[in-house]
C-alpha atoms as a PDB file:
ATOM      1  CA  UNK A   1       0.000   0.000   0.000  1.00  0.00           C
ATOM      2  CA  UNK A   2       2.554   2.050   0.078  1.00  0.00           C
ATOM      3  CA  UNK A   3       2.957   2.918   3.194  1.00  0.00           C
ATOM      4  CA  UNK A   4       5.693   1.689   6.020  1.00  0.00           C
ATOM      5  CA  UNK A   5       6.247   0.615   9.296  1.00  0.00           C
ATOM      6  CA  UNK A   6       8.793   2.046  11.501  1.00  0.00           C
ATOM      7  CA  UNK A   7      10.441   0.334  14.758  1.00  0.00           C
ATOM      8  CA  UNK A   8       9.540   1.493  17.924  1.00  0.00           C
ATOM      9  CA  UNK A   9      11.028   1.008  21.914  1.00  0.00           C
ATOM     10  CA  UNK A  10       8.864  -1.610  23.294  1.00  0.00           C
ATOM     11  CA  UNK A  11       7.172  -0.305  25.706  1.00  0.00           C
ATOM     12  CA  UNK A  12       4.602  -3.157  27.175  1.00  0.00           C
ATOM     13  CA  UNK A  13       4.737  -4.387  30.732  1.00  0.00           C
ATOM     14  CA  UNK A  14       3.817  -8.152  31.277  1.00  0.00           C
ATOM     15  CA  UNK A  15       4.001 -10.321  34.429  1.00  0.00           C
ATOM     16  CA  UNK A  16       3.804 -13.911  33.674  1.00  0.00           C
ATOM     17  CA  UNK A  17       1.037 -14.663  36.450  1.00  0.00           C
ATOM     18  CA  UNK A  18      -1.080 -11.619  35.098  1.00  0.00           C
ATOM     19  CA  UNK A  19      -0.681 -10.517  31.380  1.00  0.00           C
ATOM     20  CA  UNK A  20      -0.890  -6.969  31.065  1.00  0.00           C
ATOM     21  CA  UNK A  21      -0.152  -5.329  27.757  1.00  0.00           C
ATOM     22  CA  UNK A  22      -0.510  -1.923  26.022  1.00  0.00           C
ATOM     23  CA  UNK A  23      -2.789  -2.973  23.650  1.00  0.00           C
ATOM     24  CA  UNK A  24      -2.917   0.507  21.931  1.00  0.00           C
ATOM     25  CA  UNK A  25       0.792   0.018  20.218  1.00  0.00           C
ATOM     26  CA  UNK A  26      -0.601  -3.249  18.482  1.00  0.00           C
ATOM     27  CA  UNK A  27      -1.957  -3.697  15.222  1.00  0.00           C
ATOM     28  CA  UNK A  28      -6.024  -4.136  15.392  1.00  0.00           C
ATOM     29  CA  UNK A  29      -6.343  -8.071  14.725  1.00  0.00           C
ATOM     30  CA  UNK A  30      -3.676  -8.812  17.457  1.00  0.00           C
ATOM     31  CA  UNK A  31      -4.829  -5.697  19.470  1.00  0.00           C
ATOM     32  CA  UNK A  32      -8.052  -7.066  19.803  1.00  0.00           C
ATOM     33  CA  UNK A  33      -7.688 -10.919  21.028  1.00  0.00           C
ATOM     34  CA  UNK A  34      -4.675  -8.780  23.424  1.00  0.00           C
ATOM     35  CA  UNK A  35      -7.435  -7.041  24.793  1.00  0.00           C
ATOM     36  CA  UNK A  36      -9.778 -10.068  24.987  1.00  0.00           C
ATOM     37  CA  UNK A  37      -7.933 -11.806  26.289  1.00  0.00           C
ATOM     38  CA  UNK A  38      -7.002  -9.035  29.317  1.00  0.00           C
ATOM     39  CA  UNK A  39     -10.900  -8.965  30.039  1.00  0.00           C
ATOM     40  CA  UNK A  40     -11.095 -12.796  30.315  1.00  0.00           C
ATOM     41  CA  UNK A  41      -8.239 -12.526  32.813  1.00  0.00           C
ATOM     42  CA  UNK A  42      -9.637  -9.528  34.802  1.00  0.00           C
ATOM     43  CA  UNK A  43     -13.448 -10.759  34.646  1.00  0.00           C
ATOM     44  CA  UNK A  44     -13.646 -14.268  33.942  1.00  0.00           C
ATOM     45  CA  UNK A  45     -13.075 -17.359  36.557  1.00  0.00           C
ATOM     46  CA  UNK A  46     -13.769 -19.586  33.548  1.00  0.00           C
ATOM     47  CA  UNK A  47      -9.266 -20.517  33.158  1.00  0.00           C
ATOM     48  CA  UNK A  48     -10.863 -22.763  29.760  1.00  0.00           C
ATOM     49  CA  UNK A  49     -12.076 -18.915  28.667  1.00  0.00           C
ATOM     50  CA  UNK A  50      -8.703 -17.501  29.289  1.00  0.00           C
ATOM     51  CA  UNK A  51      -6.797 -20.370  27.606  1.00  0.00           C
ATOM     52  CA  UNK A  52      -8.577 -20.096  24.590  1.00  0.00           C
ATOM     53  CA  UNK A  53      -8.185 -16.201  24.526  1.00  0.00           C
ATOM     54  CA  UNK A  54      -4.804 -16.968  24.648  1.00  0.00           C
ATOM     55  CA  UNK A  55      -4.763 -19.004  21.696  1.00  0.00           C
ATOM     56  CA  UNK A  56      -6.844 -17.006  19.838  1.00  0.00           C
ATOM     57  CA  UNK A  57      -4.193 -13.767  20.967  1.00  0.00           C
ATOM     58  CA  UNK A  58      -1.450 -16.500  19.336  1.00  0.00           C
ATOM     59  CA  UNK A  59      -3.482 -17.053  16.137  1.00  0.00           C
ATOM     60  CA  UNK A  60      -3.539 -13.700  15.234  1.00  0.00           C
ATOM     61  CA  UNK A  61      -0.245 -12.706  16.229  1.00  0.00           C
ATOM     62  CA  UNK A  62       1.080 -15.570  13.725  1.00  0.00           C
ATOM     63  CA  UNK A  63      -0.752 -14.909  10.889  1.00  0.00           C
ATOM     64  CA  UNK A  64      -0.332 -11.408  11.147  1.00  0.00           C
ATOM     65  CA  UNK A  65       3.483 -12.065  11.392  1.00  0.00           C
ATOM     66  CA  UNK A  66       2.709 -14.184   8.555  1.00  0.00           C
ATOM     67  CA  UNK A  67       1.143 -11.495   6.403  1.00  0.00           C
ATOM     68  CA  UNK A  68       4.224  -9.417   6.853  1.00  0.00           C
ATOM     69  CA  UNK A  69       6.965 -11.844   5.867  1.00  0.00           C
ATOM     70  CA  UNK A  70       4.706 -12.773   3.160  1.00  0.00           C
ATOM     71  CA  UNK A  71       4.878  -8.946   1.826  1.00  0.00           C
ATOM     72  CA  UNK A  72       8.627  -9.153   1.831  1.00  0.00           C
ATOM     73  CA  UNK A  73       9.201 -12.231   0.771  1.00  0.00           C
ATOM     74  CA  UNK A  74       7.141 -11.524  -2.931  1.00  0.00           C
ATOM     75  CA  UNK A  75       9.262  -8.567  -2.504  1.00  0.00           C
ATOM     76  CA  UNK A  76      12.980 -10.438  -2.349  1.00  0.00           C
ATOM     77  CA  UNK A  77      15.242 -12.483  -4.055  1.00  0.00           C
ATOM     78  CA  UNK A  78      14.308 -15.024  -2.083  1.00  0.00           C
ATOM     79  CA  UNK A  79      10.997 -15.869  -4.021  1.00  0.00           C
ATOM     80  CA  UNK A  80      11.488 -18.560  -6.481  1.00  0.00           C
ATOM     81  CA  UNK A  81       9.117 -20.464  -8.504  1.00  0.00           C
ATOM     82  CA  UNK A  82       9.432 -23.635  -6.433  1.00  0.00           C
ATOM     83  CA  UNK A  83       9.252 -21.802  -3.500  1.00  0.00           C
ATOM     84  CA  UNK A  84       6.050 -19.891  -4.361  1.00  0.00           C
ATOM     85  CA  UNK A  85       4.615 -23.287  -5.502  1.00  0.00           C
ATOM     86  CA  UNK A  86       5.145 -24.893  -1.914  1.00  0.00           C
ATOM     87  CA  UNK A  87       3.733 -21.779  -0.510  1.00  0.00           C
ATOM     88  CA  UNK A  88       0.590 -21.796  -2.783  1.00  0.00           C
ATOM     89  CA  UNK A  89       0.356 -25.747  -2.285  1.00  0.00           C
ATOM     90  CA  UNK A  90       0.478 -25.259   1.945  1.00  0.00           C
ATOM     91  CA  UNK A  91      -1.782 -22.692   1.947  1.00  0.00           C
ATOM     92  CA  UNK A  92      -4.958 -23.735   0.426  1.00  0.00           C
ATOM     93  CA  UNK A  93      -6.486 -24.614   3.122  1.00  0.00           C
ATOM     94  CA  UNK A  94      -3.976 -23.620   5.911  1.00  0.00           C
ATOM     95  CA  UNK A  95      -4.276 -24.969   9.485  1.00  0.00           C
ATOM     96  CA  UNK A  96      -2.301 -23.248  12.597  1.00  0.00           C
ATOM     97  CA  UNK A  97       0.386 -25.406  12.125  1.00  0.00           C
ATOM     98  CA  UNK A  98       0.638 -24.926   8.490  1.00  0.00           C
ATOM     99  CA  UNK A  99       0.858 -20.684   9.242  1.00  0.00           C
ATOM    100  CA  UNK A 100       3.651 -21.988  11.932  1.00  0.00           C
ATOM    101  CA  UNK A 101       5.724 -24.403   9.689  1.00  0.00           C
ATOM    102  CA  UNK A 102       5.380 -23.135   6.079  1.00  0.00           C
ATOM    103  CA  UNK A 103       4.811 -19.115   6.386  1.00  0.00           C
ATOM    104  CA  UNK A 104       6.199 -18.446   9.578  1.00  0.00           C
ATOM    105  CA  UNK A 105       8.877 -21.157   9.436  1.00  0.00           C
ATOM    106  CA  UNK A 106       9.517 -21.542   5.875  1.00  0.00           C
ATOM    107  CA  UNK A 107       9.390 -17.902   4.812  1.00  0.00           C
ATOM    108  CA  UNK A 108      10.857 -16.231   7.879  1.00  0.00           C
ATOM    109  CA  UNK A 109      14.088 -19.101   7.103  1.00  0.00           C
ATOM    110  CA  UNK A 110      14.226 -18.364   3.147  1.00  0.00           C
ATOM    111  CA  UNK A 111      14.517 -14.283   4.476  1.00  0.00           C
ATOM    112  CA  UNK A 112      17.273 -15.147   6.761  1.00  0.00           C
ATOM    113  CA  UNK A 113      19.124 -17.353   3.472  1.00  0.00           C
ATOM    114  CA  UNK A 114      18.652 -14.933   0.782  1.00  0.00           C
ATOM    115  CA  UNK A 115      20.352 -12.405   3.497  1.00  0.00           C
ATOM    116  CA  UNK A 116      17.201  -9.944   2.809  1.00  0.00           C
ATOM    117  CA  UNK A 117      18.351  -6.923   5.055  1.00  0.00           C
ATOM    118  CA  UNK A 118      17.135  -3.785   6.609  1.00  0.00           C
ATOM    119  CA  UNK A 119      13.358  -4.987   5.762  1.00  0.00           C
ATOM    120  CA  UNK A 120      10.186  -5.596   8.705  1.00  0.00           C
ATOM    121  CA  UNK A 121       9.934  -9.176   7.486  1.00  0.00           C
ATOM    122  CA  UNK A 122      13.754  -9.838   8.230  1.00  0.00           C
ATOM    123  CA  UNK A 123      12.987  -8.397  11.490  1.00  0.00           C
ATOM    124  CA  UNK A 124      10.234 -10.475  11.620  1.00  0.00           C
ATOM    125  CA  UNK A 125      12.008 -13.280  10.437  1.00  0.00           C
ATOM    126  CA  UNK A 126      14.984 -12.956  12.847  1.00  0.00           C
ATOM    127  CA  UNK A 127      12.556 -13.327  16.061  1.00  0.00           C
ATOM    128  CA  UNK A 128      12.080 -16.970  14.768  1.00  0.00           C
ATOM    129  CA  UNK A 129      15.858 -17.801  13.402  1.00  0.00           C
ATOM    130  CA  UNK A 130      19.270 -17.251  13.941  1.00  0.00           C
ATOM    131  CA  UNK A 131      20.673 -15.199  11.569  1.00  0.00           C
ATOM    132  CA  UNK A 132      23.625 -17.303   9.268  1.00  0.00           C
ATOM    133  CA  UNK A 133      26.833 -17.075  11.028  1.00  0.00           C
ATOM    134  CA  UNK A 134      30.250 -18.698   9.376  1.00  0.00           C
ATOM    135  CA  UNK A 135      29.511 -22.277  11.191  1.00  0.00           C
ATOM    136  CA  UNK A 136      25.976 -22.686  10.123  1.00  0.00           C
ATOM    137  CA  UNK A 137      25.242 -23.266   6.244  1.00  0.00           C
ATOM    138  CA  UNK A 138      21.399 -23.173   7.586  1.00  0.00           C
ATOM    139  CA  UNK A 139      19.293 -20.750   9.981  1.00  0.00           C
ATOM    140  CA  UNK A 140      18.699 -22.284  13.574  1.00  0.00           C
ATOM    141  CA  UNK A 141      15.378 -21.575  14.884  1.00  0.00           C
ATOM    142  CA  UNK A 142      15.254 -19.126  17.968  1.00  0.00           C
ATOM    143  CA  UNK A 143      13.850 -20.824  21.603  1.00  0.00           C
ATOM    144  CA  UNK A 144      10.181 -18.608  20.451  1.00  0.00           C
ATOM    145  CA  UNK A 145       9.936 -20.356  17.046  1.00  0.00           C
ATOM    146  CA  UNK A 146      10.282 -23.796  19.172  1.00  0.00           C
ATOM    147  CA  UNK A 147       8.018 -22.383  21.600  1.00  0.00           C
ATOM    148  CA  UNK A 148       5.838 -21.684  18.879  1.00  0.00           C
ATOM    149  CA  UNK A 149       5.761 -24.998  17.679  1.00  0.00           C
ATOM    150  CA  UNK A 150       5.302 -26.970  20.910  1.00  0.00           C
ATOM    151  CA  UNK A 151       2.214 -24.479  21.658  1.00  0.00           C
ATOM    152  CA  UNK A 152       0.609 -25.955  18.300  1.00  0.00           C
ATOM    153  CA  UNK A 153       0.757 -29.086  19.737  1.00  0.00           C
ATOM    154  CA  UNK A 154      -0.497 -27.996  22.771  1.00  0.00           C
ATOM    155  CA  UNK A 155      -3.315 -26.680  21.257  1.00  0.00           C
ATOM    156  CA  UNK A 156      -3.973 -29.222  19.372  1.00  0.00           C
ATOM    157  CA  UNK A 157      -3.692 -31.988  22.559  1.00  0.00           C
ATOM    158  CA  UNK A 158      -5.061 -29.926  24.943  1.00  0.00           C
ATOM    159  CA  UNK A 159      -8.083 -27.391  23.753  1.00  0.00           C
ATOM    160  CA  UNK A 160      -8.564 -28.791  20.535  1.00  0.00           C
ATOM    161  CA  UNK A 161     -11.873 -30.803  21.636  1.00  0.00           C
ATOM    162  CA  UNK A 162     -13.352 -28.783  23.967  1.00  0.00           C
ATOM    163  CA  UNK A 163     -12.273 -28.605  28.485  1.00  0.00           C
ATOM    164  CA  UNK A 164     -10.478 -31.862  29.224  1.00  0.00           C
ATOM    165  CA  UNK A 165      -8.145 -31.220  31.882  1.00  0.00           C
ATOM    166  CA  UNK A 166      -8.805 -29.773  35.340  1.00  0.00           C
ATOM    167  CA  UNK A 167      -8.902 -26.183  35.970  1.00  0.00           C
ATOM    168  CA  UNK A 168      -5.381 -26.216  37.608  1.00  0.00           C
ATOM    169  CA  UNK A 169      -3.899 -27.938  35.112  1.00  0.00           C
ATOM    170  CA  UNK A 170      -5.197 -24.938  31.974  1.00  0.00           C
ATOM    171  CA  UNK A 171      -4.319 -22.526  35.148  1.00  0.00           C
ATOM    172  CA  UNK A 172      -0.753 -23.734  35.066  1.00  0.00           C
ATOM    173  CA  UNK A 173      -0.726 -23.963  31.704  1.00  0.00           C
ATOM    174  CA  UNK A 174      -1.388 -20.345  31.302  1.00  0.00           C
ATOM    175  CA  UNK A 175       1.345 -19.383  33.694  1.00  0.00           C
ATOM    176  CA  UNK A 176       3.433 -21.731  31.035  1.00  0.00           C
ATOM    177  CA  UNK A 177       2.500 -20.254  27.647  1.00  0.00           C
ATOM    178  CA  UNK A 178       2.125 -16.651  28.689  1.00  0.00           C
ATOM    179  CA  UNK A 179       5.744 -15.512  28.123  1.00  0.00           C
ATOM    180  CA  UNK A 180       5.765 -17.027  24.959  1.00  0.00           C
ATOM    181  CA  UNK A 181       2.715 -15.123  23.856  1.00  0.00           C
ATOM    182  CA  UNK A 182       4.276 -11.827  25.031  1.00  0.00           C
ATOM    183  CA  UNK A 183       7.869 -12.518  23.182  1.00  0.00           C
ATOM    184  CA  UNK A 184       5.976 -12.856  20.260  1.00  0.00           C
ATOM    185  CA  UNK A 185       3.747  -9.836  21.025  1.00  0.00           C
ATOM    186  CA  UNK A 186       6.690  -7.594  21.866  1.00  0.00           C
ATOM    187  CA  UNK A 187       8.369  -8.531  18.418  1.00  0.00           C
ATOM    188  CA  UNK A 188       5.118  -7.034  16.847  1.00  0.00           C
ATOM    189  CA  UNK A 189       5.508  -4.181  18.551  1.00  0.00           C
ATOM    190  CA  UNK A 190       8.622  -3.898  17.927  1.00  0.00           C
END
């Protein structure tokens, strides 16, 4: 569209056993499961609720990370034909996992290859790989893009079909997946 995005400090507070965030630095799809998911921790008892704001706050934040890298990575020398075909193939109907592993994964790796600098999808890219140094011939994923992946699983295990586990065990989970969920939200606002 034109327009651009421009870094900013970080300026959002969290506390792993309450999640507070400033909700008005955040783009509005990940703003607005932020914020729900805020009110179901200030108003709700229902920890199921909460749990599934939080996923729903994770959704968004990775396809909206998605979208970005996407933009750049039309953009960049890093698009290829076979690469584009993969991408088109992945995403025809794409799951969670499929925005983790092939757009968030796969894109945000082929960004960090192609050396694509100075660009918000190589920032994006770099909060889910290690950039190439001389010993690796390949990007290493970062501790939040394995995070990332083990909360698909979770999701899928755990919430996927609906309350199955005692309220202290989502209440503990919570406490586990929030600072994963605000790493990934301070990278968008960053």
């Amino acid at each position: 569209c034109g327009g651009t995005l421009q870094p900013a400090a970080a300026t959002m507070s969290a506390q792993v056993g309450s999640f507070v965030c400033d909700t008005s630095r955040l783009p509005y799809p990940v703003a607005l499961t932020a914020q729900r998911l805020i009110d179901a921790q200030d108003l709700s008892s229902d920890v199921f609720r909460t749990v599934n704001c939080l996923k729903d706050c994770f959704e968004a934040t990775i396809k909206f990370l998605g979208a970005v890298l996407l933009a750049d990575y039309f953009r960049s020398s890093a698009a290829t034909p076979e690469r584009n075909a993969l991408l088109l193939e992945r995403l025809v109907r794409p799951s969670l996992g499929d925005w983790r592993a092939v757009v968030v994964g796969d894109v945000s790796r082929w960004l960090i290859d192609a050396k694509v600098e100075g660009t918000v999808g190589r920032a994006v890219a770099a909060l889910f790989f290690h950039p190439l140094s001389p010993r690796s011939a390949k990007p290493k994923p970062t501790q939040l893009m394995e995070r990332c992946e083990q909360f698909v699983t979770y999701r899928n295990e755990a919430i996927g079909h609906g309350a199955m586990r005692t309220d202290a065990a989502y209440e503990r989970d919570l406490q586990n997946w929030q600072p994963m969920l605000i790493e990934l939200l301070n990278g968008v606002e960053r």
